[in-house]
N, C-alpha and C. Protein backbone atom coordinates (compact mmCIF):
# COMPACT_ATOMS: atom_id res chain seq x y z
N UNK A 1 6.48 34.28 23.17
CA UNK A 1 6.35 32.91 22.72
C UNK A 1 7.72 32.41 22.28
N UNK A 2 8.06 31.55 22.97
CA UNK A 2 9.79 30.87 22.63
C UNK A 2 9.81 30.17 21.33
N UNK A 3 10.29 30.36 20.28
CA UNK A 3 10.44 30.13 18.61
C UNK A 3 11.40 29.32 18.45
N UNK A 4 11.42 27.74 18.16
CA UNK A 4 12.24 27.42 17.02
C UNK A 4 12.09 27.46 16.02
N UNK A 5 13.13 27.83 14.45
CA UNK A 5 13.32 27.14 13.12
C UNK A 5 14.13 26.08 13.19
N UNK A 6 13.23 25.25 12.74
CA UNK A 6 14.09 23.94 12.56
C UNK A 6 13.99 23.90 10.72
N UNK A 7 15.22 23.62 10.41
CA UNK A 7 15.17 24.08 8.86
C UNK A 7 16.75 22.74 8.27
N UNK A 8 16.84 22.37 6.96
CA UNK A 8 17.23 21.91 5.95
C UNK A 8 17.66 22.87 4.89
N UNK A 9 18.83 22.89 4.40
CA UNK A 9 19.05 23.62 3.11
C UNK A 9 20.24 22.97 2.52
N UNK A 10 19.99 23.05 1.31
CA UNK A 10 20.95 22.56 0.09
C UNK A 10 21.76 23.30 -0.47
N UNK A 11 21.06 23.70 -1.16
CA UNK A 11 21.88 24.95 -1.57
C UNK A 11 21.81 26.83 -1.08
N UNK A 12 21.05 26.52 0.12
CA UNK A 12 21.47 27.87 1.06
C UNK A 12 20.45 28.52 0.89
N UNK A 13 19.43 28.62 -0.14
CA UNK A 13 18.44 29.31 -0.10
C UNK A 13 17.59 29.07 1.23
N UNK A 14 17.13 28.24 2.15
CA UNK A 14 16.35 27.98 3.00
C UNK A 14 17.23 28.79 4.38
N UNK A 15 18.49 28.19 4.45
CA UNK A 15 19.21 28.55 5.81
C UNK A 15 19.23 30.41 5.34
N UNK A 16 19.20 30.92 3.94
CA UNK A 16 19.48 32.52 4.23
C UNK A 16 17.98 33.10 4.58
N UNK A 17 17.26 32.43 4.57
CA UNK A 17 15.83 33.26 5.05
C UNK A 17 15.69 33.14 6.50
N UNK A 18 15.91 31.25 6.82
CA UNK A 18 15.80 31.41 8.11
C UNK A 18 16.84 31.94 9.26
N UNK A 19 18.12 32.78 8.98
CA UNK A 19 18.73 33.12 9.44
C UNK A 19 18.14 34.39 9.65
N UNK A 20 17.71 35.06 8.37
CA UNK A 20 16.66 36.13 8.65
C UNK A 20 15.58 36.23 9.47
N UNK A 21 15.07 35.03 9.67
CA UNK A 21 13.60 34.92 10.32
C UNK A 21 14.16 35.69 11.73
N UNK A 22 15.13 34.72 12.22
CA UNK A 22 15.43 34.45 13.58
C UNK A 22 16.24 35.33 14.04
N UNK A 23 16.55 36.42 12.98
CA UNK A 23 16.93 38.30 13.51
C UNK A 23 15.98 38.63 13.72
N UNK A 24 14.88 38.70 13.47
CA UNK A 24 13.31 39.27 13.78
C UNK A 24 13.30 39.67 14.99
N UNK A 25 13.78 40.97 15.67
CA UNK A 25 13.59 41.14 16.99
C UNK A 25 12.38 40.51 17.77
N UNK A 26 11.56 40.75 17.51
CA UNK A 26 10.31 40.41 17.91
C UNK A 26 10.34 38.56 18.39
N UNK A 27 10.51 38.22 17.37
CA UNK A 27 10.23 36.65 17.35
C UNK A 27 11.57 36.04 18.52
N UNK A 28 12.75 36.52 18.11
CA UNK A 28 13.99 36.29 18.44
C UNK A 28 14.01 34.27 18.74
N UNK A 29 13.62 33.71 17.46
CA UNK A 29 13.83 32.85 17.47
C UNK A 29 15.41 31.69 17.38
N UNK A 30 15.03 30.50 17.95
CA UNK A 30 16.53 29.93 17.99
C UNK A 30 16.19 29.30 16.48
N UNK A 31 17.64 28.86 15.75
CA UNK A 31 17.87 28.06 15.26
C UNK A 31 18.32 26.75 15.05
N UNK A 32 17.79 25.96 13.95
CA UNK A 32 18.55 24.36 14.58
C UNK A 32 18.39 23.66 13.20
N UNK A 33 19.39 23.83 12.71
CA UNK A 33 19.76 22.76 11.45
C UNK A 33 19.82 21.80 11.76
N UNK A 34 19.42 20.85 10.54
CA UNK A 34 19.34 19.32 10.91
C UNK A 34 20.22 18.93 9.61
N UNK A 35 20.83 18.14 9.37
CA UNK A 35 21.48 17.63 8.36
C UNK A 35 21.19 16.04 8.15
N UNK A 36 21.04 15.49 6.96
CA UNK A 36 21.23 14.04 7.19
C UNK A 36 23.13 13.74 6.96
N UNK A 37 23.10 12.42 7.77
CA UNK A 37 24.46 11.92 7.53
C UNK A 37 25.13 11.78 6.34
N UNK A 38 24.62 11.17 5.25
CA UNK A 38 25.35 11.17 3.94
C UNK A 38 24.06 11.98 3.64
N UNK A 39 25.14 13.36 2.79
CA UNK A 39 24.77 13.89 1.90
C UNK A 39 23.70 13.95 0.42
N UNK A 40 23.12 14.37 0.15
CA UNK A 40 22.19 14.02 -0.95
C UNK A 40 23.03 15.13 -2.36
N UNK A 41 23.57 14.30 -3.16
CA UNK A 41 23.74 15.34 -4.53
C UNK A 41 23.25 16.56 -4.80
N UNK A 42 24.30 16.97 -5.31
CA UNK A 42 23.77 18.69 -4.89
C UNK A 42 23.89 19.61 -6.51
N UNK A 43 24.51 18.50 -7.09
CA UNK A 43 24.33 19.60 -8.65
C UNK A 43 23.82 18.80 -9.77
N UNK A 44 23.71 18.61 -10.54
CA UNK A 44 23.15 18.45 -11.99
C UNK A 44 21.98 17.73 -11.77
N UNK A 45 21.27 16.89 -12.76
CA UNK A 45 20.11 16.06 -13.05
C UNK A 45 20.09 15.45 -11.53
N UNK A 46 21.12 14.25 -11.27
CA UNK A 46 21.40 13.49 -9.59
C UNK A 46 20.48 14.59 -8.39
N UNK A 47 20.82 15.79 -8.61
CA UNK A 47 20.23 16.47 -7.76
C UNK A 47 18.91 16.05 -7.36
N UNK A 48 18.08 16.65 -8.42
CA UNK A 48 16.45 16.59 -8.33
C UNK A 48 16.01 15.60 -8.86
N UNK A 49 16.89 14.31 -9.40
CA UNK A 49 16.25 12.96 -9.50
C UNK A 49 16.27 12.51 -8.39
N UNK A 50 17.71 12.39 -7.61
CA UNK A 50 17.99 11.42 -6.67
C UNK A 50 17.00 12.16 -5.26
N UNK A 51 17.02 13.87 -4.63
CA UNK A 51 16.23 14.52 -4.00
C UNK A 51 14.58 14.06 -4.66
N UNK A 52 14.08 14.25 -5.36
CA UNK A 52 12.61 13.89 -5.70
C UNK A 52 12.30 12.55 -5.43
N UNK A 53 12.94 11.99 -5.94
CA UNK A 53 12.60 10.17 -5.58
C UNK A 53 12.95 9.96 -3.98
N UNK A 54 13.77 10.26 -3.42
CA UNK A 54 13.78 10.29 -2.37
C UNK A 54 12.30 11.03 -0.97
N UNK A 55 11.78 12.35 -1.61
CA UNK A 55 11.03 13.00 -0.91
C UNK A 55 9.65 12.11 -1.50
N UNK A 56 9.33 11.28 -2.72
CA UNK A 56 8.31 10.71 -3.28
C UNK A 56 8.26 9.22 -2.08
N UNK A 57 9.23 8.92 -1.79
CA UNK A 57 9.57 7.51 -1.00
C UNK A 57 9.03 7.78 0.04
N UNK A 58 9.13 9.05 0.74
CA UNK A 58 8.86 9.53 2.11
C UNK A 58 10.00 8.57 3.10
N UNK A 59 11.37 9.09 2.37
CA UNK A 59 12.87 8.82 3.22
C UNK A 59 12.74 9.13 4.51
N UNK A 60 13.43 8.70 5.51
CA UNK A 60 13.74 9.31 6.60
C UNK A 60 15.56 8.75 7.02
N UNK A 61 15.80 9.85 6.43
CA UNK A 61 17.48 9.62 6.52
C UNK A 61 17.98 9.86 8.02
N UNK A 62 19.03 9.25 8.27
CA UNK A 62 19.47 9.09 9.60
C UNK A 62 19.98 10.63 9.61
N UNK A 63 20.05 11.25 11.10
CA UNK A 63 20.48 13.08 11.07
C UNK A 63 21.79 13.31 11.62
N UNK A 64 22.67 14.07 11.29
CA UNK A 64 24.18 14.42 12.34
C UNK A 64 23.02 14.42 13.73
N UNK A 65 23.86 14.92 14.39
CA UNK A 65 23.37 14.92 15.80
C UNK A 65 22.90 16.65 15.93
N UNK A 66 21.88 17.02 16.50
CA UNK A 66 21.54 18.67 16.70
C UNK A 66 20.90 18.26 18.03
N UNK A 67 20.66 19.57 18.55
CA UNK A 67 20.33 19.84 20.08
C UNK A 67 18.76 20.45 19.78
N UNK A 68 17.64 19.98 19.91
CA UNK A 68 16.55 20.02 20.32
C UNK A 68 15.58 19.58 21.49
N UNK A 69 15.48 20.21 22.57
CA UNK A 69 14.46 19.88 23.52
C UNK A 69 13.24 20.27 23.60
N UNK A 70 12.58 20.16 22.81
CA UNK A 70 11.03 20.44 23.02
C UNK A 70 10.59 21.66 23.48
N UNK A 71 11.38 22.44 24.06
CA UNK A 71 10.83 23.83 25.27
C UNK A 71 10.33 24.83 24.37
N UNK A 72 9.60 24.64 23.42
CA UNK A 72 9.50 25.80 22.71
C UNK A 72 8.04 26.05 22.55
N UNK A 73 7.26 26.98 22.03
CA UNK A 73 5.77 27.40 22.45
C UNK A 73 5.27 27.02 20.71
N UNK A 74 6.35 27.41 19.67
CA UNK A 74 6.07 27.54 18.16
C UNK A 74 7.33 26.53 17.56
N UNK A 75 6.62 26.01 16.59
CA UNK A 75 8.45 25.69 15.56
C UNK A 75 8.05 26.33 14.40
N UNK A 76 8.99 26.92 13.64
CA UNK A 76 8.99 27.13 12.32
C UNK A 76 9.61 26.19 11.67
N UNK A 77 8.80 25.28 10.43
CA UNK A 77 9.69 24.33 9.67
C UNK A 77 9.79 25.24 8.72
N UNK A 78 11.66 24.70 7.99
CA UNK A 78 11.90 25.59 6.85
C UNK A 78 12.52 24.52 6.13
N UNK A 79 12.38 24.59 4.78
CA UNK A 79 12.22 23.40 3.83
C UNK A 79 12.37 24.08 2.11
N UNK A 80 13.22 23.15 1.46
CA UNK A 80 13.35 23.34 0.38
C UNK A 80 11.84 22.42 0.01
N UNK A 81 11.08 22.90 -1.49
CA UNK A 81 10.69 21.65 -2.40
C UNK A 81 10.75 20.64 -2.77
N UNK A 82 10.90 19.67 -2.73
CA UNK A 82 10.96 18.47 -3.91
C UNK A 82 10.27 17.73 -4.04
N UNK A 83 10.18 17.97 -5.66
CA UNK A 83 8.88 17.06 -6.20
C UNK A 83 7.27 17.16 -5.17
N UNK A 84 7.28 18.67 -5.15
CA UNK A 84 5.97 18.54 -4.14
C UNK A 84 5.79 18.08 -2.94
N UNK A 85 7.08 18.31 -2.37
CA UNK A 85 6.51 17.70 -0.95
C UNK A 85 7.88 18.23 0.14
N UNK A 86 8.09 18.40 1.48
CA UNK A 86 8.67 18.94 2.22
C UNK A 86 10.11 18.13 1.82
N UNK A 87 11.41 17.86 2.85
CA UNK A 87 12.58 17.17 2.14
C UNK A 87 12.52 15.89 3.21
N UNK A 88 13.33 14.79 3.20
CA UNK A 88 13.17 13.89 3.74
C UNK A 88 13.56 14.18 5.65
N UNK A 89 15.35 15.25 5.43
CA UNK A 89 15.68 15.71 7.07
C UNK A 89 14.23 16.00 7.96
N UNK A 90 13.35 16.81 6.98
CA UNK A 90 12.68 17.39 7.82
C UNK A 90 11.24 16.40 8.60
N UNK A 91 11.04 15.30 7.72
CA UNK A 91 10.60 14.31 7.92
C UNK A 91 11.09 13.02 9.39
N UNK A 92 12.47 13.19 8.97
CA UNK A 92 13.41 12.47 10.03
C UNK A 92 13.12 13.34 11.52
N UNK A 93 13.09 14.56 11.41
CA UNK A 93 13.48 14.99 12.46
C UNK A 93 11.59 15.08 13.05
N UNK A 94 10.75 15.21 12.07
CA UNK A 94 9.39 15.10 12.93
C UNK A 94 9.62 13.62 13.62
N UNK A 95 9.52 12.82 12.82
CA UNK A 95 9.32 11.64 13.51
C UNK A 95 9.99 11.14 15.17
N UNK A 96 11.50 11.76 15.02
CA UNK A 96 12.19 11.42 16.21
C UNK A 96 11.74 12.22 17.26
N UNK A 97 10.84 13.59 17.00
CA UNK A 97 10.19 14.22 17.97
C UNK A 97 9.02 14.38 18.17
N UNK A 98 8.20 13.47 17.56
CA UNK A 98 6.42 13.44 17.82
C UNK A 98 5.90 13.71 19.14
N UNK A 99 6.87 13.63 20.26
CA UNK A 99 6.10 13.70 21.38
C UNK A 99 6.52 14.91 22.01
N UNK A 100 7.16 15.58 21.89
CA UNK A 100 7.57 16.98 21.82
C UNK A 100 7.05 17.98 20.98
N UNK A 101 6.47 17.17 19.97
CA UNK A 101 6.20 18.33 19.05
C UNK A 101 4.94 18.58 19.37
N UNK A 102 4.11 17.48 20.07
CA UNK A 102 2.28 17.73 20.49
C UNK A 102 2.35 19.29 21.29
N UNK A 103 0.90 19.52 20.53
CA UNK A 103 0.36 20.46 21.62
C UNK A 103 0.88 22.39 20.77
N UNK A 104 2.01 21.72 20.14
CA UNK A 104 2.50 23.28 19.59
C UNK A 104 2.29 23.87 18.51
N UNK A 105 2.52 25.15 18.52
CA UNK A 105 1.66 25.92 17.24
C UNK A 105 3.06 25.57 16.55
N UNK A 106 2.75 25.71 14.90
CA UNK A 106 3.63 25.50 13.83
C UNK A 106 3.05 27.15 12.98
N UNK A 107 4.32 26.91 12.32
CA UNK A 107 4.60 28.14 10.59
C UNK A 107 5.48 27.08 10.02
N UNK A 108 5.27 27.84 8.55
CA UNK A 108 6.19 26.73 7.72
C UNK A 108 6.95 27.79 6.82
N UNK A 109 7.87 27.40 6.55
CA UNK A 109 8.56 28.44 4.71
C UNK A 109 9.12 27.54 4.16
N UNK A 110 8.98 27.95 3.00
CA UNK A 110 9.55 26.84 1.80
C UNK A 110 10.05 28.24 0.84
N UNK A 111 11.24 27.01 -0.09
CA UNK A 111 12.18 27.51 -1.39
C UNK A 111 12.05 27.01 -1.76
N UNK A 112 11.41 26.93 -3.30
CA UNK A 112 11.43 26.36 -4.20
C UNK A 112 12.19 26.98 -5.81
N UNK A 113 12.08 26.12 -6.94
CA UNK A 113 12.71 26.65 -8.10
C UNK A 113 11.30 26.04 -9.29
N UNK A 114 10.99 24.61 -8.83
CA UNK A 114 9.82 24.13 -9.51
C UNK A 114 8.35 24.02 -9.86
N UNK A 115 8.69 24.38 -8.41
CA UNK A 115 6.83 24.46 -8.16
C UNK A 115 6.50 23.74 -7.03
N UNK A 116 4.79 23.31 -6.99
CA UNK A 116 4.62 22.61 -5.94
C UNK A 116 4.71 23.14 -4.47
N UNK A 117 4.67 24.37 -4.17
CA UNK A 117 5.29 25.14 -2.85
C UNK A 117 4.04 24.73 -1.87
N UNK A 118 2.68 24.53 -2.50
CA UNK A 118 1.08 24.67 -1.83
C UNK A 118 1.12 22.98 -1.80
N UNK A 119 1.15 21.90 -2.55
CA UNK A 119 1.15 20.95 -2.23
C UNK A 119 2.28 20.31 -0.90
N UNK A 120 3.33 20.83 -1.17
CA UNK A 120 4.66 20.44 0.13
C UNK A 120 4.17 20.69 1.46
N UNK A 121 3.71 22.15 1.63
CA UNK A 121 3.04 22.92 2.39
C UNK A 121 1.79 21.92 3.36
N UNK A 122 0.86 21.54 2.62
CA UNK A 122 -0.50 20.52 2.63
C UNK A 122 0.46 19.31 3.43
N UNK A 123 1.01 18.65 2.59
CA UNK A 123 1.62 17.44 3.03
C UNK A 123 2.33 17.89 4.29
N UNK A 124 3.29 18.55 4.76
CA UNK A 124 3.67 18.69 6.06
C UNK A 124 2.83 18.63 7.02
N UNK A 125 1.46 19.98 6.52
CA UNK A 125 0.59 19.77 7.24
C UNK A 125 -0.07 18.34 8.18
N UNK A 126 -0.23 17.54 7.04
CA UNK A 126 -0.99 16.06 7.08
C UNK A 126 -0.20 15.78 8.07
N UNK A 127 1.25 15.49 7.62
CA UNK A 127 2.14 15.04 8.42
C UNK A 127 2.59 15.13 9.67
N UNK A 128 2.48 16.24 10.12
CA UNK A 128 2.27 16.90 11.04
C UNK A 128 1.09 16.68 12.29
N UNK A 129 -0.01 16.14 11.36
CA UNK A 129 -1.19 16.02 11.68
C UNK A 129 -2.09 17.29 12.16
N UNK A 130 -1.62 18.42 11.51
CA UNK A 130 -2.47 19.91 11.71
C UNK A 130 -3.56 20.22 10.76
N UNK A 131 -4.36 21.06 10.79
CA UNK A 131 -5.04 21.33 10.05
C UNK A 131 -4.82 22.55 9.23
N UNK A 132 -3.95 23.64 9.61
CA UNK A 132 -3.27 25.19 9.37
C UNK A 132 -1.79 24.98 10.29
N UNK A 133 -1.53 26.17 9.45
CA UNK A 133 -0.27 26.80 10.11
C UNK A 133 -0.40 27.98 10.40
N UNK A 134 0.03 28.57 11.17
CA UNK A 134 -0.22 29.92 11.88
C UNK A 134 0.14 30.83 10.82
N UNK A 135 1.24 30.75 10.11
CA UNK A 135 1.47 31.27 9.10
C UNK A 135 2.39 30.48 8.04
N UNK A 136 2.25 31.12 7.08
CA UNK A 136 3.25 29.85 5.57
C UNK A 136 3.55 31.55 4.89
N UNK A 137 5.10 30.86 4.33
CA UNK A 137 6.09 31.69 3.56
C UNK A 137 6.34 30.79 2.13
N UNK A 138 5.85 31.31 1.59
CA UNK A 138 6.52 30.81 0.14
C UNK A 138 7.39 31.77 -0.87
N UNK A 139 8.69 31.41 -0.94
CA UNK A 139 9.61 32.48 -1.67
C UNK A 139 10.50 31.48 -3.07
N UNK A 140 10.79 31.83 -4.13
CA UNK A 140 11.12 31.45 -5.65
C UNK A 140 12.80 31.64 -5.06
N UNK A 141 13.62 30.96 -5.22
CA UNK A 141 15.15 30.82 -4.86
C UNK A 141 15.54 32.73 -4.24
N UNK A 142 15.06 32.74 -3.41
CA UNK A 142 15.61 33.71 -2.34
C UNK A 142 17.23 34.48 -2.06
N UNK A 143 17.54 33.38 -2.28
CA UNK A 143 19.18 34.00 -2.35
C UNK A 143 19.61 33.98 -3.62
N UNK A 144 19.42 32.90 -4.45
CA UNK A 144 19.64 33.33 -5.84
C UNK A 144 19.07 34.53 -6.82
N UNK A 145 17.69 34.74 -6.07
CA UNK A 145 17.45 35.42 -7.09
C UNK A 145 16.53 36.33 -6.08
N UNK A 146 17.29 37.43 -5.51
CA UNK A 146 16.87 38.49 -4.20
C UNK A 146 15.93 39.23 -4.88
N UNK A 147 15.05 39.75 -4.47
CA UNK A 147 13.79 40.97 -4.84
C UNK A 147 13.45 41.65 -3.36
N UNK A 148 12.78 42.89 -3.77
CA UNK A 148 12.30 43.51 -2.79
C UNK A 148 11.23 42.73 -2.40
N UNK A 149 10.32 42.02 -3.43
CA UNK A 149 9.19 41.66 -3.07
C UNK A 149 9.22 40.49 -2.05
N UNK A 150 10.61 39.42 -2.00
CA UNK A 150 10.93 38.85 -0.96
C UNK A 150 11.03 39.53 0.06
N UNK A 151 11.44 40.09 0.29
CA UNK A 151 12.00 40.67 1.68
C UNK A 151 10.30 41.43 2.36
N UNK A 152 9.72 42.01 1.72
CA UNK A 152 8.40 42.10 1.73
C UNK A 152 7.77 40.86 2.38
N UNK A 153 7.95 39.80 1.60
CA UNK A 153 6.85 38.63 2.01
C UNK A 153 7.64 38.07 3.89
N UNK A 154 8.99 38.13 3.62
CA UNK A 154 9.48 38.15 4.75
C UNK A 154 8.80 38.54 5.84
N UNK A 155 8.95 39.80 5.78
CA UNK A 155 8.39 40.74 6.58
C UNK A 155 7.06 40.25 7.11
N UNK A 156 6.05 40.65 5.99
CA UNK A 156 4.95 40.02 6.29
C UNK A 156 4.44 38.65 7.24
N UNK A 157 5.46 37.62 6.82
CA UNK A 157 5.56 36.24 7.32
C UNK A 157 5.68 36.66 9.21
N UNK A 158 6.69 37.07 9.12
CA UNK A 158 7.42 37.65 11.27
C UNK A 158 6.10 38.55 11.35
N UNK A 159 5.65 39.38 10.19
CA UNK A 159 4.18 40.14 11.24
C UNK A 159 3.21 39.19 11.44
N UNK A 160 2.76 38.53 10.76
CA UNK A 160 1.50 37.70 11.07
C UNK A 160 2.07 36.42 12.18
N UNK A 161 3.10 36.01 12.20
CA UNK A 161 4.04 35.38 13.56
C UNK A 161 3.95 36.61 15.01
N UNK A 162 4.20 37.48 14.61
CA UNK A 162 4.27 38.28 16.51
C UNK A 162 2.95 38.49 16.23
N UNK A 163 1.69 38.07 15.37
CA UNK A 163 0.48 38.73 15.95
C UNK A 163 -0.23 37.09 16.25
N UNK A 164 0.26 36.21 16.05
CA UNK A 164 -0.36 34.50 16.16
C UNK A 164 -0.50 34.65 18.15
């Protein structure tokens, strides 16, 4: 089954898992960052005011340019939190591909620090217009704060993916 992650990260926790995902022999998925054009604040209060109000708006920020063609059987979205709900890139980039994206199985992973990992999760879903995901990863700042028990859920996440 041909795998994209299409993934967003801020502060790196999202891109170090899904860099992991997509070693997964098995899966040997591609990768494809999306970025928006101007930047969203990345440290103090600005951070998760200006990111939350933004993901509450349901933004769709304009993206650098990335290479996606549709040819793929699965996508994995990978997504920070905010304020309960997926981030705005990842929003941008469904929309510009709704007609590419029909028809295909989805997984999701999320990083969070706040909470909200099961509501973000739901809402993509909606958004998406799915009812499940083949599989969902939820991990507590991953690179900041490494455990075995991550790497575990990891794991777990790519087994229940090569058995979808």
């Amino acid at each position: 089954m041909k795998t994209a992650i299409v993934y967003y990260s801020m502060s790196g926790n999202t891109k170090m898992v899904a860099e992991i995902i997509a070693k997964e022999k098995e899966l040997s998925a591609d990768l494809i960052e999306i970025k928006p054009v101007k930047d969203y604040p990345d440290k103090g209060a600005r951070k998760f005011i200006w990111g939350g109000m933004k993901a509450v708006m349901g933004e769709k920020p304009q993206l650098n340019p990335y290479e996606f063609n549709g040819d793929y059987d699965r996508i994995i979205f990978a997504t920070p939190v905010w304020a309960s709900s997926f981030t705005p890139p990842i929003r941008t980039f469904i929309d510009e591909n709704r007609a590419a994206l029909k028809g295909k199985r989805f997984a999701v992973c999320v990083c969070y620090a706040g909470g909200g990992a099961e509501k973000a999760i739901d809402k993509l879903a909606k958004f998406l217009g799915i009812e499940h995901f083949d599989a969902q990863l939820i991990l507590v700042d991953p690179k900041d704060q490494p455990s075995q028990e991550n790497e575990e859920k990891i794991q777990a996440f790519c087994g229940k993916l090569n058995q979808a």
